[in-house]
Every structure is written in structure tokens, then in C-alpha cells.
Protein backbone atom coordinates (compact mmCIF):
# COMPACT_ATOMS: atom_id res chain seq x y z
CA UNK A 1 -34.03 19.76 -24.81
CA UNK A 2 -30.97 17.35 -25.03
CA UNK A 3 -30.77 14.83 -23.00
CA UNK A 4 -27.30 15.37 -20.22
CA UNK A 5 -26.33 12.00 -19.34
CA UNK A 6 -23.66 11.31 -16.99
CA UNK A 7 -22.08 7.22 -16.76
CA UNK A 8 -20.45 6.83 -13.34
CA UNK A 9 -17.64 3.99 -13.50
CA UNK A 10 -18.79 2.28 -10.43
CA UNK A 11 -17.15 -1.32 -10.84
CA UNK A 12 -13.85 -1.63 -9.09
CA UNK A 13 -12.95 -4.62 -6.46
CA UNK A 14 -12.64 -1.23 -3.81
CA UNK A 15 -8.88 -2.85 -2.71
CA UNK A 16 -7.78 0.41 -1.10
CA UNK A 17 -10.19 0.57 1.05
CA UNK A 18 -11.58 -3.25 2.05
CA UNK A 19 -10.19 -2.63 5.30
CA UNK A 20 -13.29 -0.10 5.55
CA UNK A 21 -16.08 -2.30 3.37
CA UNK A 22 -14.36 -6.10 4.35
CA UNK A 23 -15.75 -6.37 0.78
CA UNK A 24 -19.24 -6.98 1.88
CA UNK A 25 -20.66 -3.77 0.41
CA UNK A 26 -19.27 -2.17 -3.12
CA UNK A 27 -17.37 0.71 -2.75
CA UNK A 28 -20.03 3.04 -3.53
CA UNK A 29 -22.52 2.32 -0.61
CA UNK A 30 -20.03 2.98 1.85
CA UNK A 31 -21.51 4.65 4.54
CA UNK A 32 -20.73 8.58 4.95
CA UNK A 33 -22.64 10.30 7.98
CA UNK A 34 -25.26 7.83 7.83
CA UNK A 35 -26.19 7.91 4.32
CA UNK A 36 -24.54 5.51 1.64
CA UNK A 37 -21.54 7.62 -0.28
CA UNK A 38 -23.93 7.01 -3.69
CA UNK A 39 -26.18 9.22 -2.44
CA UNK A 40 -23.83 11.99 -2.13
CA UNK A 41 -22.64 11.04 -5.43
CA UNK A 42 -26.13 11.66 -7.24
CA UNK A 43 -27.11 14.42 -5.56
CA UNK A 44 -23.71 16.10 -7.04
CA UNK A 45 -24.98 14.89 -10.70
CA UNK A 46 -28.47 16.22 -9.85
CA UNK A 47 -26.64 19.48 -8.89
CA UNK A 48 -24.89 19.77 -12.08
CA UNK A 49 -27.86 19.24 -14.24
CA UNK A 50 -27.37 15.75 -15.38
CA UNK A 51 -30.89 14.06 -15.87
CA UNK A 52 -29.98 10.24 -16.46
CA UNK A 53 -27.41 8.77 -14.91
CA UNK A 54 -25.63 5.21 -16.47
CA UNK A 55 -24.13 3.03 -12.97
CA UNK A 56 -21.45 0.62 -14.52
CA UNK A 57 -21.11 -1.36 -11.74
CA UNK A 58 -19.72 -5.21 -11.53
CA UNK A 59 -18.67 -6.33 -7.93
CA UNK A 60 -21.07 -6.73 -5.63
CA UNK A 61 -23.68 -4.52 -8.24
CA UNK A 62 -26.63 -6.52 -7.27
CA UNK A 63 -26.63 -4.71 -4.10
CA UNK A 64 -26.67 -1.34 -5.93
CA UNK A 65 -29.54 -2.29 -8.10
CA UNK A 66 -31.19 -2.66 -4.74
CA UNK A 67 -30.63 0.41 -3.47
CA UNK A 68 -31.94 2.03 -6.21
CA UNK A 69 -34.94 0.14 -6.36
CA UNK A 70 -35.92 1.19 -3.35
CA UNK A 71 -34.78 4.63 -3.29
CA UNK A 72 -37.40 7.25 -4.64
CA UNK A 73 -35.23 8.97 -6.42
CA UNK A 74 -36.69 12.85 -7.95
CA UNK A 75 -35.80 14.17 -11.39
CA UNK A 76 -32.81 11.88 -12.07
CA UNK A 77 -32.99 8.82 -14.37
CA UNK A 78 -30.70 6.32 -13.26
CA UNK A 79 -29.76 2.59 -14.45
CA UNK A 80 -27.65 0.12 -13.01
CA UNK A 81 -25.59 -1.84 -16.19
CA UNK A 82 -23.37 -4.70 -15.35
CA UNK A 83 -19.97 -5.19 -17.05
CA UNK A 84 -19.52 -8.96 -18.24
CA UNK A 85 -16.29 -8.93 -17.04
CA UNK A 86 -14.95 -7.95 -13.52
CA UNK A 87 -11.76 -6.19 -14.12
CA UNK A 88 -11.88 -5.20 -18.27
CA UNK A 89 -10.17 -1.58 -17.10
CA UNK A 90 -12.32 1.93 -17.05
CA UNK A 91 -12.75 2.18 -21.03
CA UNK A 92 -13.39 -0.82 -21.38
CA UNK A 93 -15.97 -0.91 -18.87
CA UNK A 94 -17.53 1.75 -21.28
CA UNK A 95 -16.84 0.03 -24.70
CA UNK A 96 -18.74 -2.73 -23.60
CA UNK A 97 -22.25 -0.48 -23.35
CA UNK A 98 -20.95 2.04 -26.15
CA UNK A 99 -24.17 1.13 -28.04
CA UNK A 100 -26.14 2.08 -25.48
CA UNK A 101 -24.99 5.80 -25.05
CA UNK A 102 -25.70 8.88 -26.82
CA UNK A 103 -23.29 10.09 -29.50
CA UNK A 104 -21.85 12.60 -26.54
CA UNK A 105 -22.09 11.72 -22.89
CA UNK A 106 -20.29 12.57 -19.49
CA UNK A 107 -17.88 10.50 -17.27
CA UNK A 108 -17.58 10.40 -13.59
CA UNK A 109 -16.24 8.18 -11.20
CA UNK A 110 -18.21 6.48 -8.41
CA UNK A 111 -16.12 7.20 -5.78
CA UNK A 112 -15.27 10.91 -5.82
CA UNK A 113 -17.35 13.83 -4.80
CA UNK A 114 -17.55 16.98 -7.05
CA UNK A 115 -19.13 19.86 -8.15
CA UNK A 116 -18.24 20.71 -12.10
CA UNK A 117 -19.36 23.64 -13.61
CA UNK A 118 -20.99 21.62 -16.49
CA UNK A 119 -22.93 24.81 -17.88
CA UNK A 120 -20.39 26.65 -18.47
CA UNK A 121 -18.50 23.66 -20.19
CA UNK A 122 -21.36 22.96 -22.65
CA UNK A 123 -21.38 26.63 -23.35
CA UNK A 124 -17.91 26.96 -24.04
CA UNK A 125 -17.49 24.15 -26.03
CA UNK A 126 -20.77 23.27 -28.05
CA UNK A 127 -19.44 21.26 -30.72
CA UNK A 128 -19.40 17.93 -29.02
CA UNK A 129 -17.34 16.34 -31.66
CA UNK A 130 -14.24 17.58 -29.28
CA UNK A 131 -14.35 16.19 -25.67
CA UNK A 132 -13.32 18.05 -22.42
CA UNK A 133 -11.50 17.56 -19.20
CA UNK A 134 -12.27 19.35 -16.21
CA UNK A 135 -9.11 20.00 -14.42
CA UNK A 136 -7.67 21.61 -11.22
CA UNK A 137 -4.56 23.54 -10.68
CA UNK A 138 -2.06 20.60 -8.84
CA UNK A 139 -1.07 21.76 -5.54
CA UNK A 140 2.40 20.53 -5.45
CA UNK A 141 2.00 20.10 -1.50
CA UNK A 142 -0.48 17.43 -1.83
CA UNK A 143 -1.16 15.81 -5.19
CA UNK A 144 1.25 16.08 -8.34
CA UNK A 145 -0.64 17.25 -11.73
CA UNK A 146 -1.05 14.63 -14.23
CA UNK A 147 -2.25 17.22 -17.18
CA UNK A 148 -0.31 19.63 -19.11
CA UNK A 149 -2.70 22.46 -21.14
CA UNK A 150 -1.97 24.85 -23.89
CA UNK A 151 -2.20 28.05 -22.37
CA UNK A 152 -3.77 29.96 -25.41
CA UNK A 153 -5.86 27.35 -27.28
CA UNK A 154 -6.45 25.09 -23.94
CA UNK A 155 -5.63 22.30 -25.90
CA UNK A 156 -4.46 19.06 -23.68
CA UNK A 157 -0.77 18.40 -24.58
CA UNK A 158 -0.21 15.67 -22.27
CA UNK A 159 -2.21 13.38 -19.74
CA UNK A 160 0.19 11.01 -17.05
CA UNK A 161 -2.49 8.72 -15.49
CA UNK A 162 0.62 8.44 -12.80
CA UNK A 163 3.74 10.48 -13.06
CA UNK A 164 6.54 9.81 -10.67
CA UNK A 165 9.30 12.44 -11.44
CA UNK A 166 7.01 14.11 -13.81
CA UNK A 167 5.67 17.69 -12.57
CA UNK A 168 2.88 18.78 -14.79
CA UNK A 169 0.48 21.75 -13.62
CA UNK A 170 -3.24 20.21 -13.85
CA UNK A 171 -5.06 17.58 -12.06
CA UNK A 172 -7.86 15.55 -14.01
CA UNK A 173 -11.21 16.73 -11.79
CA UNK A 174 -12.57 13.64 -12.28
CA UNK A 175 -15.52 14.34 -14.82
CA UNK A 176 -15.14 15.02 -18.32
CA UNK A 177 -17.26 15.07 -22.01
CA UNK A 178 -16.61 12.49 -24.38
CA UNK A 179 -18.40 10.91 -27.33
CA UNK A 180 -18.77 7.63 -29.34
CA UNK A 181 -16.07 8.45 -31.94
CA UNK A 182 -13.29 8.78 -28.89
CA UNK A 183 -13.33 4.93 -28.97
CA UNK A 184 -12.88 4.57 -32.32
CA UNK A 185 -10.56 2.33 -32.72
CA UNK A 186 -10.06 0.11 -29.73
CA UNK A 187 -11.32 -3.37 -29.57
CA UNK A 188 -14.16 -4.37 -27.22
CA UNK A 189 -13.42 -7.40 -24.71
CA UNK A 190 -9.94 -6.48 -24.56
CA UNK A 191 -8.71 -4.55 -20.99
CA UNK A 192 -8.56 -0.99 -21.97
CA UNK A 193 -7.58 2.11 -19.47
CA UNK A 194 -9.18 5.66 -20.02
CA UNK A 195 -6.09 6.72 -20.15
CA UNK A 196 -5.18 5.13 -23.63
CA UNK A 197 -8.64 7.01 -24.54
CA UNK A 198 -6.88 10.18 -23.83
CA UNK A 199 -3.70 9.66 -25.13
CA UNK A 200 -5.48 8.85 -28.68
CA UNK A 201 -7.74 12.07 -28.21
CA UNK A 202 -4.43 13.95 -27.62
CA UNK A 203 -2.82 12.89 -30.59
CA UNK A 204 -5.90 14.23 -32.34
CA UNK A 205 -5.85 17.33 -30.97
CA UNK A 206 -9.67 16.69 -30.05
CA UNK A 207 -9.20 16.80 -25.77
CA UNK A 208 -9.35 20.14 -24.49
CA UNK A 209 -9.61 21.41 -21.07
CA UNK A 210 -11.89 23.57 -18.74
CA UNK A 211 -9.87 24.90 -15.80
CA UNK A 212 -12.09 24.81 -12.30
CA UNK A 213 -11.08 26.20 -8.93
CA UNK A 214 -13.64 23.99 -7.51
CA UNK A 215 -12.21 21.37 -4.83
CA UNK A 216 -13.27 17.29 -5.32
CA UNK A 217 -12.97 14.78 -2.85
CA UNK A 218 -13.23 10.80 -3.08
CA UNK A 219 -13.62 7.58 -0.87
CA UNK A 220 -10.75 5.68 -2.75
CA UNK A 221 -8.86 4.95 0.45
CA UNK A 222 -9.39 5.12 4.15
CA UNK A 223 -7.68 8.62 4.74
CA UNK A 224 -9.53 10.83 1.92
CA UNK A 225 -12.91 8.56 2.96
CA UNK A 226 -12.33 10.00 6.93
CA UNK A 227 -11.83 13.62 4.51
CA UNK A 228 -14.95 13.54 2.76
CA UNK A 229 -16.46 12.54 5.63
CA UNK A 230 -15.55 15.57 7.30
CA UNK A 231 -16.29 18.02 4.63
CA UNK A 232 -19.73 16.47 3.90
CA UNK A 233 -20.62 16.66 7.60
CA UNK A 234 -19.80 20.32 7.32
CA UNK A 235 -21.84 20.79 4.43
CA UNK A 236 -24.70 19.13 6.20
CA UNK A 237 -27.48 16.91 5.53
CA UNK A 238 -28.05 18.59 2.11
CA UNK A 239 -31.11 18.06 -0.24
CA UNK A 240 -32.52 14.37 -0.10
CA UNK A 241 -33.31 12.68 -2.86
């Protein structure tokens, strides 16, 4: 069986929300009902049928690599990888431990809480020489889409990592399938967004998307952390791990 491996970008400074952490804990070990958010976050990956698990984490990693270590964590591989560099941007966070990923691997970021239908995304697109994006329909009310989709071939036309004035009808999930070649071409050490990923992947007509009616949340700021909160309290205490 292939291995389903999942890297979580788990390295930002947290600046949205130090009024919550006072940047004495990484973002990711906030505490959510009692339980640090990173537990949520690999129970969801557990969930989905990942089996190893890639933390990229920089500030204040070391205490994530303690957390682990003394978590007993069942049927999930995970490792804890340090970027060199503290802010080198979300690909090139990546770049920097290309060599040390699979030719196709997942992408998820530490800080958001989500359910993906992964299955049915490896089932409907099996060649992994194309990568995927799970997207959302935007709900105009609260968040603007950033991802425009060919309706018949699903094809992604256009990605707007922000788009003030632009109205496009997806929102990236927050998890999607790419492989080694999508970073063909960009130079490690050099700050590099996802986003430029994309952009080259769209001009290749190689970045397709999976449409999900599923909701996500995240812990990015101190209004959608009280949010989570909420929902996860509803869900309750859920499976340990």
C-alpha cells in the first residue's frame, strides 16, 4: 500500500493572534477546550487516512518536538522538520525538505481544522503527475473566493492568494495534492509563496480542483480561534490520540 503523507506548514511567527499566545507558545499548541489545537489538527489527518505526517515548523518548534515526544500518538507517523530560515514563505518552507518527500504528497496548514474527502480525491484523480485543490463554494457574505474552475474539465483557471475587487466563486479548502515536479523550477533559499506554485501549475494546465461542501475552520486570528472553539466543543471530546 502507498504510503499517504500529509506536510502541515506549521512555521509562521502566529502575528494575528500573539495577543492570544504573547508568543510564548507556537501557534499550533494553542489551547482549544483544554487540549492543544495540534491535536485537533492530527486527529483530522488521522481521519482522512493520512499515515505520516511531515510538521514544518520554525518558531518556537522545539516546543512542538516536545509535545510529540511525549504524546503516544496511534497509527500516525509524525516528524517535526525545522526550516533553516524563519520567514523563507510557505513553498519555500517546502523546497527546503523537497528531498525528503515522496514524488506526490499532501499539504495542509497548521492552523486550520478540516475534514477533506481525500478518498474520493485519490480516486478521481489517480495520476499524481497533476495536483489538486480542494475547494469550497465562497459565500459572498463572509469570505470572497480566491479560485476560479472550469466548469466541464475542473481545470483551475485562476488562483488570487488575496483579491480585493476580484469576485471569483471558490475558496482554497486549505489541503491539496502536489508532487516534486510542481517545484520545478524555483530556486531553494530564496522566499517563495505557494501561491507562485500555483500560478506555475496553472499555466500548465496541471492544477485541477475537487469541489467539497465540507466546512473548515482555523485559529489564524482571535475571532475564528473563539469559532473553532465553539464548533469543536460541540463536536466534543472526539477520539484521543
Amino acid at each position: 500500500m502507498t504510503e499517504r503523507r500529509c506536510v502541515v506548514l506549521a512555521g509562521g511567527l502566529g502575528t494575528r493572534i500573539r495577543s492570544v499566545t504573547k508568543d510564548l507558545v507556537p501557534k499550533v499548541l494553542i489551547e482549544v477546550n483544554g487540549r492543544p489545537f495540534l491535536e485537533y489538527k492530527l486527529q483530522s489527518l488521522r481521519t482522512m487516512g493520512f499515515d505520516s505526517v511531515d510538521l514544518l515548523v520554525s518558531h518556537k518548534g522545539e516546543q512542538v518536538v516536545d509535545y510529540i515526544m511525549s504524546s503516544k500518538i496511534k497509527d500516525l507517523s509524525v516528524r517535526v522538520i525545522f526550516d533553516s530560515v524563519t520567514e523563507q514563505g510557505t513553498a519555500g518552507s517546502i523546497m527546503e525538505h523537497i528531498a525528503d518527500l515522496p514524488e506526490s504528497f499532501w499539504v495542509t496548514y497548521g492552523d486550520s481544522y478540516l475534514i477533506a474527502p481525500v478518498d474520493e480525491v485519490e480516486l478521481s484523480y489517480p495520476d499524481q503527475s497533476v495536483c489538486v485543490m480542494v475547494v469550497v463554494e465562497a459565500d459572498s457574505t463572509t469570505e470572497s473566493g480566491n479560485v476560479a474552475i472550469d466548469s466541464e474539465t475542473n481545470q483551475i483557471l485562476n488562483y488570487q492568494k488575496s483579491s480585493p475587487g476580484v469576485i471569483l466563486p471558490y475558496l482554497d479548502f486549505g489541503i491539496l495534492r502536489l508532487n516534486q515536479s510542481a517545484f520545478g523550477g524555483f530556486q531553494r533559499g530564496v522566499t517563495c509563496d505557494l501561491s507562485k506554485v500555483f500560478m506555475k501549475l496553472i499555466n500548465e494546465q496541471k492544477l485541477f480542483g475537487f469541489v467539497t461542501s465540507e466546512n473548515y475552520w482555523d485559529i489564524g486570528t482571535p475571532s475564528r480561534l473563539a469559532a473553532t472553539q465553539e464548533f469543536l466543543a460541540k463536536c466534543g471530546d472526539g477520539e484521543s490520540l
